[in-house]
N, C-alpha and C. Protein backbone atom coordinates (compact mmCIF):
# COMPACT_ATOMS: atom_id res chain seq x y z
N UNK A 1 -26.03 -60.57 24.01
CA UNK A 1 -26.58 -59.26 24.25
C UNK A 1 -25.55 -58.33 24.88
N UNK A 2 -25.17 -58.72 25.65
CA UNK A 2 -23.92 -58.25 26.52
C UNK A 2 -22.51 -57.50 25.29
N UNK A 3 -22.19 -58.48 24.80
CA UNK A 3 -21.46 -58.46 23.39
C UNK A 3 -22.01 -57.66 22.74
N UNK A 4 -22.84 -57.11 22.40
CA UNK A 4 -24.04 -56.41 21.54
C UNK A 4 -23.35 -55.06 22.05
N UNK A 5 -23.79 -54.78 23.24
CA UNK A 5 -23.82 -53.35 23.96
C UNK A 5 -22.11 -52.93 24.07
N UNK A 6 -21.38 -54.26 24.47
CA UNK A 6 -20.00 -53.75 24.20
C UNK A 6 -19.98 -52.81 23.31
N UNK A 7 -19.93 -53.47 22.12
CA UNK A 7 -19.85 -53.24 20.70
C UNK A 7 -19.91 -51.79 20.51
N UNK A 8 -21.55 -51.95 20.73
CA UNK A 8 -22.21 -50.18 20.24
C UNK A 8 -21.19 -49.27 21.54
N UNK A 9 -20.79 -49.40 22.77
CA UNK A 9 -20.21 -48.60 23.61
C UNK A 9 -18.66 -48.51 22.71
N UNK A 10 -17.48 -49.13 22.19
CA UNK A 10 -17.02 -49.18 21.71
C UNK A 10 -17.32 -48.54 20.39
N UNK A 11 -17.77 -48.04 20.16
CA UNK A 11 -17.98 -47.62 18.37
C UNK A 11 -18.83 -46.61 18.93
N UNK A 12 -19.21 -46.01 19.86
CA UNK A 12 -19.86 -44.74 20.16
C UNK A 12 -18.67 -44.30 21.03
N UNK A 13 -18.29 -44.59 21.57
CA UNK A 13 -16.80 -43.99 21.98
C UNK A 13 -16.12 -43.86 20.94
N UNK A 14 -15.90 -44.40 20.03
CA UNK A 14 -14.78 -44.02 18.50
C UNK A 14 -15.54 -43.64 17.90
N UNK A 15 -16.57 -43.06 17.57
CA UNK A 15 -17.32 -42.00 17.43
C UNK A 15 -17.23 -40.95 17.98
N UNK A 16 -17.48 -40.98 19.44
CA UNK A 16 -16.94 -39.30 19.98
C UNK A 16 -15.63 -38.98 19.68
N UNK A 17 -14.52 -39.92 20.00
CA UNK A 17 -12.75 -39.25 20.03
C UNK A 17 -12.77 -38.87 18.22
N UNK A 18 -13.48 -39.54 17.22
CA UNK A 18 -13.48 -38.95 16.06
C UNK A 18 -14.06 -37.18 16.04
N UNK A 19 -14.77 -37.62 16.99
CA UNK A 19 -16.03 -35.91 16.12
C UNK A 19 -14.87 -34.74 17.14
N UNK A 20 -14.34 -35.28 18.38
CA UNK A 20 -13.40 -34.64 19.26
C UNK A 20 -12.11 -34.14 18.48
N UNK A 21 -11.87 -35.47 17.54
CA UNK A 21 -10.20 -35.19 16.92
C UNK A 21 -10.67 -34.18 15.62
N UNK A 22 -11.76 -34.13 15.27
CA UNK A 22 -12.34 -33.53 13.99
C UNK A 22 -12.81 -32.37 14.97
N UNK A 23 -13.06 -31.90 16.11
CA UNK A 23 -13.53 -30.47 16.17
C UNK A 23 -12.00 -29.89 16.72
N UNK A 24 -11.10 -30.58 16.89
CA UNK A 24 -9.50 -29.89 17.37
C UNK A 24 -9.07 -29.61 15.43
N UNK A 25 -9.36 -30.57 15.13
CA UNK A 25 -8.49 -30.25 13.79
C UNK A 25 -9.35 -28.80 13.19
N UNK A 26 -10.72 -28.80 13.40
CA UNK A 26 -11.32 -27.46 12.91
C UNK A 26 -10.53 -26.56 13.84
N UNK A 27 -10.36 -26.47 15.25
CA UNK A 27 -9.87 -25.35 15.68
C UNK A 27 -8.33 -24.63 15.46
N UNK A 28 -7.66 -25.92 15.05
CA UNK A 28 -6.38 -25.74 14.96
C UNK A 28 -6.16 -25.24 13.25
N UNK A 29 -7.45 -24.96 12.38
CA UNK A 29 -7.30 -25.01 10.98
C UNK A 29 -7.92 -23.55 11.58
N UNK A 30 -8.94 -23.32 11.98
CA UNK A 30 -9.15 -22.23 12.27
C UNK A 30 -8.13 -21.06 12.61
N UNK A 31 -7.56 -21.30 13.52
CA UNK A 31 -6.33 -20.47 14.34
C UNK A 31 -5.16 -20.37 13.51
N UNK A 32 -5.29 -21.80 12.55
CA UNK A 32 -3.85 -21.43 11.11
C UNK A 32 -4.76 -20.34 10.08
N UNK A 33 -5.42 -20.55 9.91
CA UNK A 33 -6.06 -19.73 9.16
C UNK A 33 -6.10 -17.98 9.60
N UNK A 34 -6.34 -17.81 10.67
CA UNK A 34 -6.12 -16.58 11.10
C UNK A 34 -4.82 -15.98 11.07
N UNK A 35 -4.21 -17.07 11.67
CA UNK A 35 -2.42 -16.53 11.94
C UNK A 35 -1.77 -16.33 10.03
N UNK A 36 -2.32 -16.88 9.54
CA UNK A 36 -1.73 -16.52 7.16
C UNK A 36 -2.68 -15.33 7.26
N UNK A 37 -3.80 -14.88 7.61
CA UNK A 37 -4.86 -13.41 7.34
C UNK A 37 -3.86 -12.21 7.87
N UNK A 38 -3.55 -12.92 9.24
CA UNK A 38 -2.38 -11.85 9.57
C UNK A 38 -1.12 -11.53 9.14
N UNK A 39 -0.32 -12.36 8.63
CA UNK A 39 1.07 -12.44 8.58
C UNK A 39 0.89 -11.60 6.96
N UNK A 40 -0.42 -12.11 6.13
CA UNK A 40 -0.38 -11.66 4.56
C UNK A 40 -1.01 -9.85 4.77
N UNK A 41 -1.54 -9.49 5.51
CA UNK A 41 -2.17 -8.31 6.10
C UNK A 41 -0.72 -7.66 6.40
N UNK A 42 0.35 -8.26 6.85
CA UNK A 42 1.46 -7.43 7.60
C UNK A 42 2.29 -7.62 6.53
N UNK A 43 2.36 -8.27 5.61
CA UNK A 43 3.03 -8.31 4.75
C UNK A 43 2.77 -7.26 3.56
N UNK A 44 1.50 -6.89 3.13
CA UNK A 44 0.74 -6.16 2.56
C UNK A 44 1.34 -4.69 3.07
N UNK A 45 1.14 -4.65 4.57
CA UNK A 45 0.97 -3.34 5.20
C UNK A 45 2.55 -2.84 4.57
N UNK A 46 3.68 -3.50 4.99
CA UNK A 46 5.18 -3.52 4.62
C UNK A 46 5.32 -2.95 3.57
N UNK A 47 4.38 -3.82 2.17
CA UNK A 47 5.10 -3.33 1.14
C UNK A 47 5.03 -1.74 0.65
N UNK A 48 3.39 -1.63 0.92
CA UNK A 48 3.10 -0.48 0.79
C UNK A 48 3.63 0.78 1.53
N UNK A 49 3.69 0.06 3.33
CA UNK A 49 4.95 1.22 3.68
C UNK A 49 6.23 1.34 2.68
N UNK A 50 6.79 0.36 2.43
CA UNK A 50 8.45 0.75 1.84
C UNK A 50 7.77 1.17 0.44
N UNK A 51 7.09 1.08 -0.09
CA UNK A 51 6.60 2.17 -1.53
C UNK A 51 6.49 3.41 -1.16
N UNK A 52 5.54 3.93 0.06
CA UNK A 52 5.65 5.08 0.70
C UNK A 52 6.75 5.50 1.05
N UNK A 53 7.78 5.14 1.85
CA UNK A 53 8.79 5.47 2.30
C UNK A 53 9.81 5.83 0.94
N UNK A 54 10.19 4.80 -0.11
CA UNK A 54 10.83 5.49 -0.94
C UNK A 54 10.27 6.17 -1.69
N UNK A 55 9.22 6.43 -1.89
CA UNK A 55 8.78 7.62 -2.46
C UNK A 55 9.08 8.81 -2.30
N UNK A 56 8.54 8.83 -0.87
CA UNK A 56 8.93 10.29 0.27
C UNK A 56 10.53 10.49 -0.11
N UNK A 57 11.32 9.69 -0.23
CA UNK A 57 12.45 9.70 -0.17
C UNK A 57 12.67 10.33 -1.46
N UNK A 58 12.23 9.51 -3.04
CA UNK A 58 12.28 10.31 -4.09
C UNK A 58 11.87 11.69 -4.22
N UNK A 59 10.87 11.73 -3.81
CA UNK A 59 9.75 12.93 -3.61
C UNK A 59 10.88 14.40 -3.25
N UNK A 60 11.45 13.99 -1.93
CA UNK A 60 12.30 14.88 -1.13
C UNK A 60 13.59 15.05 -2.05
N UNK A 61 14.04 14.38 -2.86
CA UNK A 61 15.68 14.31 -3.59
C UNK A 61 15.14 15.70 -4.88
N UNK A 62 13.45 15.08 -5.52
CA UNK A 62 13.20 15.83 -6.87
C UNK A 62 13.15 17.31 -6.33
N UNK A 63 12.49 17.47 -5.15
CA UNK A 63 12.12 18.64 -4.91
C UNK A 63 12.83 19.21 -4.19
N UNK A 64 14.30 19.18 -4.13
CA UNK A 64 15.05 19.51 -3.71
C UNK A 64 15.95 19.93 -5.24
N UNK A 65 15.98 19.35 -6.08
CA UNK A 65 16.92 19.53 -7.41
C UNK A 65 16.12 20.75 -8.51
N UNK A 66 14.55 20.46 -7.79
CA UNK A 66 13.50 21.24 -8.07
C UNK A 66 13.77 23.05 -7.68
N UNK A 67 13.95 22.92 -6.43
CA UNK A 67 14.58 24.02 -5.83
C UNK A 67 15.99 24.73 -6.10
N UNK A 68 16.69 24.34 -6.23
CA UNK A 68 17.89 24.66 -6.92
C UNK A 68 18.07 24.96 -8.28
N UNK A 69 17.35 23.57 -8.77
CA UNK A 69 17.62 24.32 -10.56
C UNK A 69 16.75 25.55 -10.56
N UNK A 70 15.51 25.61 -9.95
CA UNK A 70 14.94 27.00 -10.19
C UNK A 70 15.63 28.11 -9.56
N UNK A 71 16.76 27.95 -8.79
CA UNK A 71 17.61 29.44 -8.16
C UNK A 71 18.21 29.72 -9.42
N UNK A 72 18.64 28.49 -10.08
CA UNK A 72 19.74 28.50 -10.98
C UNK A 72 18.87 29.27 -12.49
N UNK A 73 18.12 28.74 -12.69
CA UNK A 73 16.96 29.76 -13.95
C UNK A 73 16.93 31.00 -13.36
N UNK A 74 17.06 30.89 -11.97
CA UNK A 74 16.20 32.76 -11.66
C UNK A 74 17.49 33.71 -12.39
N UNK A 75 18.39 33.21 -11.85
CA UNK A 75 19.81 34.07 -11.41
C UNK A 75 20.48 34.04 -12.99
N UNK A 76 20.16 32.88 -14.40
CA UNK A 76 20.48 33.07 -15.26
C UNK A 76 19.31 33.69 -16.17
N UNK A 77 18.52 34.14 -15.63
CA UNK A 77 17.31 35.34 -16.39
C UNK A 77 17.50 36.24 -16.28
N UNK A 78 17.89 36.35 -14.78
CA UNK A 78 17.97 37.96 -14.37
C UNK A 78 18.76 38.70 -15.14
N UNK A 79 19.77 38.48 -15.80
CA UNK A 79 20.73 39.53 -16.48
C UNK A 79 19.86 40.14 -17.66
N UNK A 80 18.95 39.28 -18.38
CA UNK A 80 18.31 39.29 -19.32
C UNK A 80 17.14 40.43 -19.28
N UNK A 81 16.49 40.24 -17.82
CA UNK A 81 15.59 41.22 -17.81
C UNK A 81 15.91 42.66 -16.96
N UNK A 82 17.04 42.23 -16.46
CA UNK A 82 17.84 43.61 -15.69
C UNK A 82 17.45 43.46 -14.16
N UNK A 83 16.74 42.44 -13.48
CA UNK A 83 16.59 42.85 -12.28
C UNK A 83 16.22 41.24 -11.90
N UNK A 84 16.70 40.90 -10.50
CA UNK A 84 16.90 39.36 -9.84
C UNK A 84 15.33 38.94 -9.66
N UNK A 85 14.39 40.44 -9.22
CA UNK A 85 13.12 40.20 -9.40
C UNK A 85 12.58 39.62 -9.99
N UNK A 86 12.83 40.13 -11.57
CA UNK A 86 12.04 40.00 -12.28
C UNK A 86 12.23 38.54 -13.16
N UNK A 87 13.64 37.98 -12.21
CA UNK A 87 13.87 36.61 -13.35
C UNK A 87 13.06 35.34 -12.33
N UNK A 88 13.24 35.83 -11.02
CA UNK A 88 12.68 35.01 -10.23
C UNK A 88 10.87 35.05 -10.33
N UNK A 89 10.40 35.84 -10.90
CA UNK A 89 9.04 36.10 -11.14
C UNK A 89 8.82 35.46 -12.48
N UNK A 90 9.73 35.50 -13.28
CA UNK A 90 9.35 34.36 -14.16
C UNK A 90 8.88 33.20 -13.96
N UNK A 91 10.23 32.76 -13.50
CA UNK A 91 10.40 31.19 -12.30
C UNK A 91 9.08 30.77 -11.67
N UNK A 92 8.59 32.17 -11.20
CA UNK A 92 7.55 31.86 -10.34
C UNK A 92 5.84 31.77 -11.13
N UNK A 93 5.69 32.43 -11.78
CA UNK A 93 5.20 32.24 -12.93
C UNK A 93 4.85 31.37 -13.69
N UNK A 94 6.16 30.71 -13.90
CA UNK A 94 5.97 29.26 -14.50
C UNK A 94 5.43 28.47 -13.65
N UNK A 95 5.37 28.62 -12.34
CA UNK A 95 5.04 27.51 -11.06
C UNK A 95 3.71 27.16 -11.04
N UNK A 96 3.14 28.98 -11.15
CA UNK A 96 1.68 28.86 -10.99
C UNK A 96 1.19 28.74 -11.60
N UNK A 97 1.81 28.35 -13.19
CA UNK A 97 0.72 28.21 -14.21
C UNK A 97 0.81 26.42 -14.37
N UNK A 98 1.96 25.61 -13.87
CA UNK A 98 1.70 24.18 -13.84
C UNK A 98 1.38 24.39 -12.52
N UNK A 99 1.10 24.62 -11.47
CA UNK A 99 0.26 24.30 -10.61
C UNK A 99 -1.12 24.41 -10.46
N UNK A 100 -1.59 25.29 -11.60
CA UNK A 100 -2.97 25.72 -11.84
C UNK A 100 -3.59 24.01 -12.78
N UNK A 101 -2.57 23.96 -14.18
CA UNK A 101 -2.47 22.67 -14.56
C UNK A 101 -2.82 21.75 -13.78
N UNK A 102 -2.03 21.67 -12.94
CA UNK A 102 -2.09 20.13 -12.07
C UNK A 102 -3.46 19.91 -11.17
N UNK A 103 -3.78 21.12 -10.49
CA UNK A 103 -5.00 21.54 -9.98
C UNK A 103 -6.24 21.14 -10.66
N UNK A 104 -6.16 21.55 -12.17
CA UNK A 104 -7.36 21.28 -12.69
C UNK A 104 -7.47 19.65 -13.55
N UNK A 105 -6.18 19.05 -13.25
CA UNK A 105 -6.57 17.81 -13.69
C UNK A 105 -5.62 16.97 -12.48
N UNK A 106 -6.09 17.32 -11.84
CA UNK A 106 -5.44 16.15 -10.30
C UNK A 106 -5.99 15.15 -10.01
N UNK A 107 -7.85 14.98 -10.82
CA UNK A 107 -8.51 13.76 -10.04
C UNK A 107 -8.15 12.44 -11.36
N UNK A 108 -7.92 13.67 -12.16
CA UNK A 108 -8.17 12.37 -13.59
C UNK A 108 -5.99 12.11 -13.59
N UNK A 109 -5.22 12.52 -13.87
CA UNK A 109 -3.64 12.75 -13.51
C UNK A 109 -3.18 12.31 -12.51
N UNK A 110 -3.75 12.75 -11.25
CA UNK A 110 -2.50 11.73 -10.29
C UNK A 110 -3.19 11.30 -9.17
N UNK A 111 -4.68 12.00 -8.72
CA UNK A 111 -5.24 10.67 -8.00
C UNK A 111 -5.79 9.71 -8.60
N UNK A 112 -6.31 9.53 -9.08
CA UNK A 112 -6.56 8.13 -9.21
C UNK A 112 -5.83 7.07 -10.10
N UNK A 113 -4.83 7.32 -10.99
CA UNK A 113 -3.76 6.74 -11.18
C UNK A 113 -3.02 6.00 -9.53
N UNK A 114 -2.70 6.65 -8.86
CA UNK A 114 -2.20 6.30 -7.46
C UNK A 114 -3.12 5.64 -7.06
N UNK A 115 -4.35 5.74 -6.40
CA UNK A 115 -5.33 5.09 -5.69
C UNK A 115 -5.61 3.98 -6.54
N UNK A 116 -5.82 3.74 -7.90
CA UNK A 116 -5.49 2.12 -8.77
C UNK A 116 -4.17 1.71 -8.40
N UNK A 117 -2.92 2.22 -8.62
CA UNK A 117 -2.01 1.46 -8.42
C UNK A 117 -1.65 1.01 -6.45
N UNK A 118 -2.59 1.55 -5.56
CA UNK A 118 -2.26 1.08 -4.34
C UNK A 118 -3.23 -0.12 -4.21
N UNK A 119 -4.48 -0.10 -5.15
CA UNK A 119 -5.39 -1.07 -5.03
C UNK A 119 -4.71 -2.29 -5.96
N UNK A 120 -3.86 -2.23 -6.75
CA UNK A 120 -3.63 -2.99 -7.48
C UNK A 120 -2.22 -4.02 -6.68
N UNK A 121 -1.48 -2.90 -6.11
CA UNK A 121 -0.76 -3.93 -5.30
C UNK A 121 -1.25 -4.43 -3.89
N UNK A 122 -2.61 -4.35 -3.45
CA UNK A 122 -2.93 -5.17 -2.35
C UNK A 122 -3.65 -6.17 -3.00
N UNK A 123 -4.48 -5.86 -3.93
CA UNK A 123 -5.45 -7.15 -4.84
C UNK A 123 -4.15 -8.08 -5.59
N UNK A 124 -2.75 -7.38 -5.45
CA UNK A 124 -2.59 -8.43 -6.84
C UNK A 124 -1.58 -10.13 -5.75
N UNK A 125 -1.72 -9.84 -4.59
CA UNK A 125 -1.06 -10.64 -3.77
C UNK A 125 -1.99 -11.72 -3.41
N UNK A 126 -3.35 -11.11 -3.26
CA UNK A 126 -4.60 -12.08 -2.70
C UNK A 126 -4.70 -13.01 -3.66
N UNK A 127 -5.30 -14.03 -2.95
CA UNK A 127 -6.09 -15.14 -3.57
C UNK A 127 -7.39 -14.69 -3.75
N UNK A 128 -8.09 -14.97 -4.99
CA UNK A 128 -9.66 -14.81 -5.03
C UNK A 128 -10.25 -16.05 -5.74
């Protein structure tokens, strides 16, 4: 009988250090698990900054070559129409009529083209 109760005390003790070593291994799977949510979250955040960032960067080079070649149209019109005014009012002219363009097709043209392609590079890294 004695032997009996050993027994079960022995095997209910290696029973608890099991369910003990099995609730550390949940916590320690837990806490790995959080620490990859984060590191893939910061990794995510990165890429999309450096897409932003060289963009801005492209963005700033076009519209800068943007600016210039249009001095450069104004100043080779003007002889044409007799006055610096009136070549730069061309120039300008042309601006507002693709900006009117762009205006009236901005949701279907370049937002949401962009807003798919920012969704597409955070979905296309995940696991699902």
């Amino acid at each position: 009988m004695i032997c009996l109760k050993i027994i079960v005390k022995i095997y209910i003790m290696s029973s608890l250090q099991k369910i003990e070593d099995l609730t550390e291994s949940l916590k320690k799977y837990v806490n790995t698990s959080y620490e990859l949510s984060k590191l893939e979250a910061i990794e995510q955040i990165s890429i999309l900054g450096g897409l932003l960032f060289g963009g801005l960067l492209i963005g700033l080079a076009s519209c800068m070559f943007l600016f210039f070649i249009s001095i450069a149209i104004g100043f080779y019109i003007s002889p044409w129409i007799g006055s610096n005014f009136g070549g730069f009012a061309i120039v300008a002219g042309f601006y507002l009529i693709i900006g009117v363009i762009f205006f009236a097709v901005r949701k279907k043209v370049i937002e949401r083209p962009i807003r798919n392609l920012i969704i597409w590079r955070i979905f296309s890294k995940m696991k699902l």
